[in-house]
PDB file of N, CA and C in Angstrom:
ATOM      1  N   UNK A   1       0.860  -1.178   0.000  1.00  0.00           N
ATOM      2  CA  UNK A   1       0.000   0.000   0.000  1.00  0.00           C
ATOM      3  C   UNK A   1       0.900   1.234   0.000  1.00  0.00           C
ATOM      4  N   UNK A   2       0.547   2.321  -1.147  1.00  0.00           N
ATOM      5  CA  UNK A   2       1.541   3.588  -0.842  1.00  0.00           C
ATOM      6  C   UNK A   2       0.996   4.806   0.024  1.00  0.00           C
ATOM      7  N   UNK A   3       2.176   4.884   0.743  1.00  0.00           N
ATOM      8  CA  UNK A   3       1.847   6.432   1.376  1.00  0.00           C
ATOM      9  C   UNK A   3       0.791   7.092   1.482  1.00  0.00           C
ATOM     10  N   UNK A   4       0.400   7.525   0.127  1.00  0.00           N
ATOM     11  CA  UNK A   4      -0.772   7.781  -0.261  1.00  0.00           C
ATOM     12  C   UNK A   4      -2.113   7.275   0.170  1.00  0.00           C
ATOM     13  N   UNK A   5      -2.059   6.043  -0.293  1.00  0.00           N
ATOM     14  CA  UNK A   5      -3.357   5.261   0.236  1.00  0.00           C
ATOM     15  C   UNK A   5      -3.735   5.367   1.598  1.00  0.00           C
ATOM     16  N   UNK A   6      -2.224   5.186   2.446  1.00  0.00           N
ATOM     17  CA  UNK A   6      -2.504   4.697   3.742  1.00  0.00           C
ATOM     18  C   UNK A   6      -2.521   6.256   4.499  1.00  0.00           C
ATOM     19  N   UNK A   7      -2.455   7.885   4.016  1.00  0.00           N
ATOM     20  CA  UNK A   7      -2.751   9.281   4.878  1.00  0.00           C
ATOM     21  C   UNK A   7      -4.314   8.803   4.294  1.00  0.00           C
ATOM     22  N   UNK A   8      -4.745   8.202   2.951  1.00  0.00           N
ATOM     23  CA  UNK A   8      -6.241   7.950   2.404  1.00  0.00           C
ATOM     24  C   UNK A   8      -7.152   7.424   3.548  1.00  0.00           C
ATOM     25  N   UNK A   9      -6.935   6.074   4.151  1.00  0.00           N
ATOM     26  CA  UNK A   9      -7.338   5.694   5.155  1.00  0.00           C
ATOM     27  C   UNK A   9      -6.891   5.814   6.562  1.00  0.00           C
ATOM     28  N   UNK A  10      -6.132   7.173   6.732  1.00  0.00           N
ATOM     29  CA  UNK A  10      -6.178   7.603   8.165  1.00  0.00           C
ATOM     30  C   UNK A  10      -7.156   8.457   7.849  1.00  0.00           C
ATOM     31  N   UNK A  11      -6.953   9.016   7.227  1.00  0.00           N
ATOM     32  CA  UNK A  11      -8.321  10.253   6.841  1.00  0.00           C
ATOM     33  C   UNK A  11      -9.643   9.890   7.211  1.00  0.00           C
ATOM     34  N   UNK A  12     -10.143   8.227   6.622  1.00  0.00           N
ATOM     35  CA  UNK A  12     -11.450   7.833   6.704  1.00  0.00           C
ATOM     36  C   UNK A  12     -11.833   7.151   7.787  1.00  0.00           C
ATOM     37  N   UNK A  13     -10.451   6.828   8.960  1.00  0.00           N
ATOM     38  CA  UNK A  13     -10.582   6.549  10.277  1.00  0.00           C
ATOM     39  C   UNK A  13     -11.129   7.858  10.909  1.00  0.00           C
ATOM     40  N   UNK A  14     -10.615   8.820  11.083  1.00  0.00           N
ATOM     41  CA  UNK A  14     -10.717  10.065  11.563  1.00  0.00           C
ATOM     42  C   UNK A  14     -12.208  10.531  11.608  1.00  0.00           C
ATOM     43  N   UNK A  15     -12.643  10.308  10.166  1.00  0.00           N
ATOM     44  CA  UNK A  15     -13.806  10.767   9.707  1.00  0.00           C
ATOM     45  C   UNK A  15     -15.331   9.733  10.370  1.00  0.00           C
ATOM     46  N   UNK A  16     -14.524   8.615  10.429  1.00  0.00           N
ATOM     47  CA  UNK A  16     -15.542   7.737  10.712  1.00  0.00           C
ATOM     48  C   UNK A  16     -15.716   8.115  12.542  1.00  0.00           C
ATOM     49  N   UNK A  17     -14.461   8.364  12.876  1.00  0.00           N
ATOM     50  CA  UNK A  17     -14.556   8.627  14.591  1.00  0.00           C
ATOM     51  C   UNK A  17     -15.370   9.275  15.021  1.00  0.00           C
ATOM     52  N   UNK A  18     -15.120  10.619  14.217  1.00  0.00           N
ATOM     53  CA  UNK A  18     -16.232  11.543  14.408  1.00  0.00           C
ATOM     54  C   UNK A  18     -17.243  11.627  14.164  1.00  0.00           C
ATOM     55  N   UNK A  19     -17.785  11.125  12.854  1.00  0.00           N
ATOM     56  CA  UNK A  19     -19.227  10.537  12.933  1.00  0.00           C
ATOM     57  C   UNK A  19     -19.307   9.646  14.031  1.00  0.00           C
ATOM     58  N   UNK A  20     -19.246   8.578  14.472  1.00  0.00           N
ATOM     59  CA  UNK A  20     -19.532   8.181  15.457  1.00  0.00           C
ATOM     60  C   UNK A  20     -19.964   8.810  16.569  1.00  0.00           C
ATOM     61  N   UNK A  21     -18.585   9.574  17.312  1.00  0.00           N
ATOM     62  CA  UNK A  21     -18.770  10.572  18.335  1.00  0.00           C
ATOM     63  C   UNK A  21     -20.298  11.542  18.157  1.00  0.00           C
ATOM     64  N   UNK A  22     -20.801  11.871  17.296  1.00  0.00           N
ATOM     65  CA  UNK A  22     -21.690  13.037  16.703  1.00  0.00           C
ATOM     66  C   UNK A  22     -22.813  12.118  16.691  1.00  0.00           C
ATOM     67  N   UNK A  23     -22.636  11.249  16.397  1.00  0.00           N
ATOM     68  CA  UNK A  23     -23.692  10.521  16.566  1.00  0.00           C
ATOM     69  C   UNK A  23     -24.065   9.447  18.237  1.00  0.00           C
ATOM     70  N   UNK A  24     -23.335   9.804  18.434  1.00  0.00           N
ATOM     71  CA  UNK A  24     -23.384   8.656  20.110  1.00  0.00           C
ATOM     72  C   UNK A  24     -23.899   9.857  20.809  1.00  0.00           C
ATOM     73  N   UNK A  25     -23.739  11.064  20.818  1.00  0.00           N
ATOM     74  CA  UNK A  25     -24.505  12.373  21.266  1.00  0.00           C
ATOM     75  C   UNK A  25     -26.095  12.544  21.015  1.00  0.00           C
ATOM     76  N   UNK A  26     -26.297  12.201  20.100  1.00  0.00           N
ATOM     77  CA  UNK A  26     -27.526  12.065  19.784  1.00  0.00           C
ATOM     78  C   UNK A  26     -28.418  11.170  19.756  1.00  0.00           C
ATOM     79  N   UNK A  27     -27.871   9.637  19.929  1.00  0.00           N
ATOM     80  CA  UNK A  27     -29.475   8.510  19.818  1.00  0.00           C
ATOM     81  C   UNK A  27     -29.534   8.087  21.489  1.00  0.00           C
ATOM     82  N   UNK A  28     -30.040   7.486  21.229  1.00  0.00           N
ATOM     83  CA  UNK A  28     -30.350   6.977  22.799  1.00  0.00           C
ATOM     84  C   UNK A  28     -29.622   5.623  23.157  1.00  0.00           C
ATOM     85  N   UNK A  29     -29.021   5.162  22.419  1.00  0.00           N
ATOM     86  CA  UNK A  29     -28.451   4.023  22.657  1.00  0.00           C
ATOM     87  C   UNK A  29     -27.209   3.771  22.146  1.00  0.00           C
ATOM     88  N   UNK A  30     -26.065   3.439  22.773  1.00  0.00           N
ATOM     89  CA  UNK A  30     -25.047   2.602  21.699  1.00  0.00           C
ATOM     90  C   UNK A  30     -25.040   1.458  21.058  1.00  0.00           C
ATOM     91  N   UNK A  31     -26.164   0.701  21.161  1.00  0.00           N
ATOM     92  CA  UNK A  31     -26.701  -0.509  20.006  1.00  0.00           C
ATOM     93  C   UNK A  31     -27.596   0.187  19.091  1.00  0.00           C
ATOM     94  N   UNK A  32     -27.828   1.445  18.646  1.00  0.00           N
ATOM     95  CA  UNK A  32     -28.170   1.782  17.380  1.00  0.00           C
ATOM     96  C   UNK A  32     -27.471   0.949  16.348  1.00  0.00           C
ATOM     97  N   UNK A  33     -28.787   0.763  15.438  1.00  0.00           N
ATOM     98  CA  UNK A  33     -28.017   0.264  14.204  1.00  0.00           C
ATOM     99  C   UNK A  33     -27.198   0.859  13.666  1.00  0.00           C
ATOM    100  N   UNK A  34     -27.162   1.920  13.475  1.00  0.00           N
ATOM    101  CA  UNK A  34     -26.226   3.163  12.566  1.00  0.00           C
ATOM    102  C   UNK A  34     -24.809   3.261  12.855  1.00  0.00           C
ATOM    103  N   UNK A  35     -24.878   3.607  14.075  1.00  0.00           N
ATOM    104  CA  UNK A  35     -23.612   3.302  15.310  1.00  0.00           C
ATOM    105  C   UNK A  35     -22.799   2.117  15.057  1.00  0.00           C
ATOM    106  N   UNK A  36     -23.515   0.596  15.806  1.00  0.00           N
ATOM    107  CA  UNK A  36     -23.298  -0.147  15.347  1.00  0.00           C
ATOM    108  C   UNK A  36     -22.115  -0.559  14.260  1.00  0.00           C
ATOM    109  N   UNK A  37     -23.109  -0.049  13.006  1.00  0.00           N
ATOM    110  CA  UNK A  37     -22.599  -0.614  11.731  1.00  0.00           C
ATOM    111  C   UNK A  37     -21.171   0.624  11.198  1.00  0.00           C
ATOM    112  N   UNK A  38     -21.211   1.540  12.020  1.00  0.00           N
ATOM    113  CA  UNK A  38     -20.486   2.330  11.796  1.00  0.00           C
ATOM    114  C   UNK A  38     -19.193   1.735  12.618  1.00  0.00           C
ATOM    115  N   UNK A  39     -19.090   1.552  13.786  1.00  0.00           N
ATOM    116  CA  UNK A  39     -18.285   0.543  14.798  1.00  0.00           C
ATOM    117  C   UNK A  39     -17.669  -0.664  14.087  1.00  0.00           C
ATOM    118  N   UNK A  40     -18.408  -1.071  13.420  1.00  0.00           N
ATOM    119  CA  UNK A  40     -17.695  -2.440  12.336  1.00  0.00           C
ATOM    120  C   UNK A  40     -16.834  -1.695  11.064  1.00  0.00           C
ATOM    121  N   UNK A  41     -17.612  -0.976  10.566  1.00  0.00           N
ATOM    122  CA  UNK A  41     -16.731  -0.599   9.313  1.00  0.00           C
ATOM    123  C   UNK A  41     -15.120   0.270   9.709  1.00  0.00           C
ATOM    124  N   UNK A  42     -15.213   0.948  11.604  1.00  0.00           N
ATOM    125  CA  UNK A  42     -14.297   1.342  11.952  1.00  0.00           C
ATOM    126  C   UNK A  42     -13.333   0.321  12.162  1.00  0.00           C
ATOM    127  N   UNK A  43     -13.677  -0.774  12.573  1.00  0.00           N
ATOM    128  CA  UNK A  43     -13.251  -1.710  13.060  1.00  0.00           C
ATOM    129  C   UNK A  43     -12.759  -2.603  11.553  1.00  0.00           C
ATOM    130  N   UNK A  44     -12.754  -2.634  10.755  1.00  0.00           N
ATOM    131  CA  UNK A  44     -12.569  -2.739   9.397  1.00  0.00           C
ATOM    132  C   UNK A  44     -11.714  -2.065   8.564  1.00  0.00           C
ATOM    133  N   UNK A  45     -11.225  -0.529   8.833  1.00  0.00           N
ATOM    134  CA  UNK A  45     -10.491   0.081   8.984  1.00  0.00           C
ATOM    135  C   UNK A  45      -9.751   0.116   9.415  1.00  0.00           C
ATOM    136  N   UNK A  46      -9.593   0.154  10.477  1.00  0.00           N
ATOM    137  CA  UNK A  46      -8.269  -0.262  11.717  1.00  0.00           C
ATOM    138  C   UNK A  46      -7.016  -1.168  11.140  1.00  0.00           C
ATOM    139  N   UNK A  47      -8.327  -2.721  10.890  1.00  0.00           N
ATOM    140  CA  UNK A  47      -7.279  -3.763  10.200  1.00  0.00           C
ATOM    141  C   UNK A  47      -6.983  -3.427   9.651  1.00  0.00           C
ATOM    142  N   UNK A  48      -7.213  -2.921   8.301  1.00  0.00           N
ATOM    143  CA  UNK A  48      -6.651  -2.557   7.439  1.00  0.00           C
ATOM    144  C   UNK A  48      -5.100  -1.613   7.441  1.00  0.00           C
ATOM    145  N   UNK A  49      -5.236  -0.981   8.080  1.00  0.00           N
ATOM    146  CA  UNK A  49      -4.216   0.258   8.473  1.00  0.00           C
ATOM    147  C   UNK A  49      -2.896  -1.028   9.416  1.00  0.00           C
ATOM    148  N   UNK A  50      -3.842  -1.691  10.402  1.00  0.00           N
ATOM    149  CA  UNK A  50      -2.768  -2.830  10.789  1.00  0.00           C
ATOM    150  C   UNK A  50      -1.615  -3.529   9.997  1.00  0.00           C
ATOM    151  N   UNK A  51      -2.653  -4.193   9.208  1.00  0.00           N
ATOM    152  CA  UNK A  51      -2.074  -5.170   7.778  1.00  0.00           C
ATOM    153  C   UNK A  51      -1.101  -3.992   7.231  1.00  0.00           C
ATOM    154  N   UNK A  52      -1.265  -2.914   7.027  1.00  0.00           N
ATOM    155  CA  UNK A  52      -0.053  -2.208   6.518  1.00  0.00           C
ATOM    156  C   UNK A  52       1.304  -2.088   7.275  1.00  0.00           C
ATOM    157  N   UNK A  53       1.404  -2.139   8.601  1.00  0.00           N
ATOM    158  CA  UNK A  53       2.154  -1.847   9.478  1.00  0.00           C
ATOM    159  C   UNK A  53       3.345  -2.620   9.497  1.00  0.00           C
TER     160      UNK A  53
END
């Protein structure tokens, strides 16, 4: 993976954090689906950035 790719997916970690955060402010639950599924795709991310390491 180049350089490139991998500031690409720190970027969309970042982005995803904060949606999260913005959103855990607002529902009533942290088992929202939205949340949730947002939590996996972070979590999906992560590896990814791992596997580069």
């Amino acid at each position: 993976m180049t350089h490139q790719n991998i500031l690409k997916l720190k970027l969309e970690i970042d982005a995803i954090r904060l949606t999260m955060y913005v959103m855990s402010t607002r529902v009533n639950s942290l088992a929202d689906p939205l949340l949730v599924q947002l939590s996996q795709l972070l979590d999906q991310k992560l590896n990814e950035l791992n596997q580069c390491a």
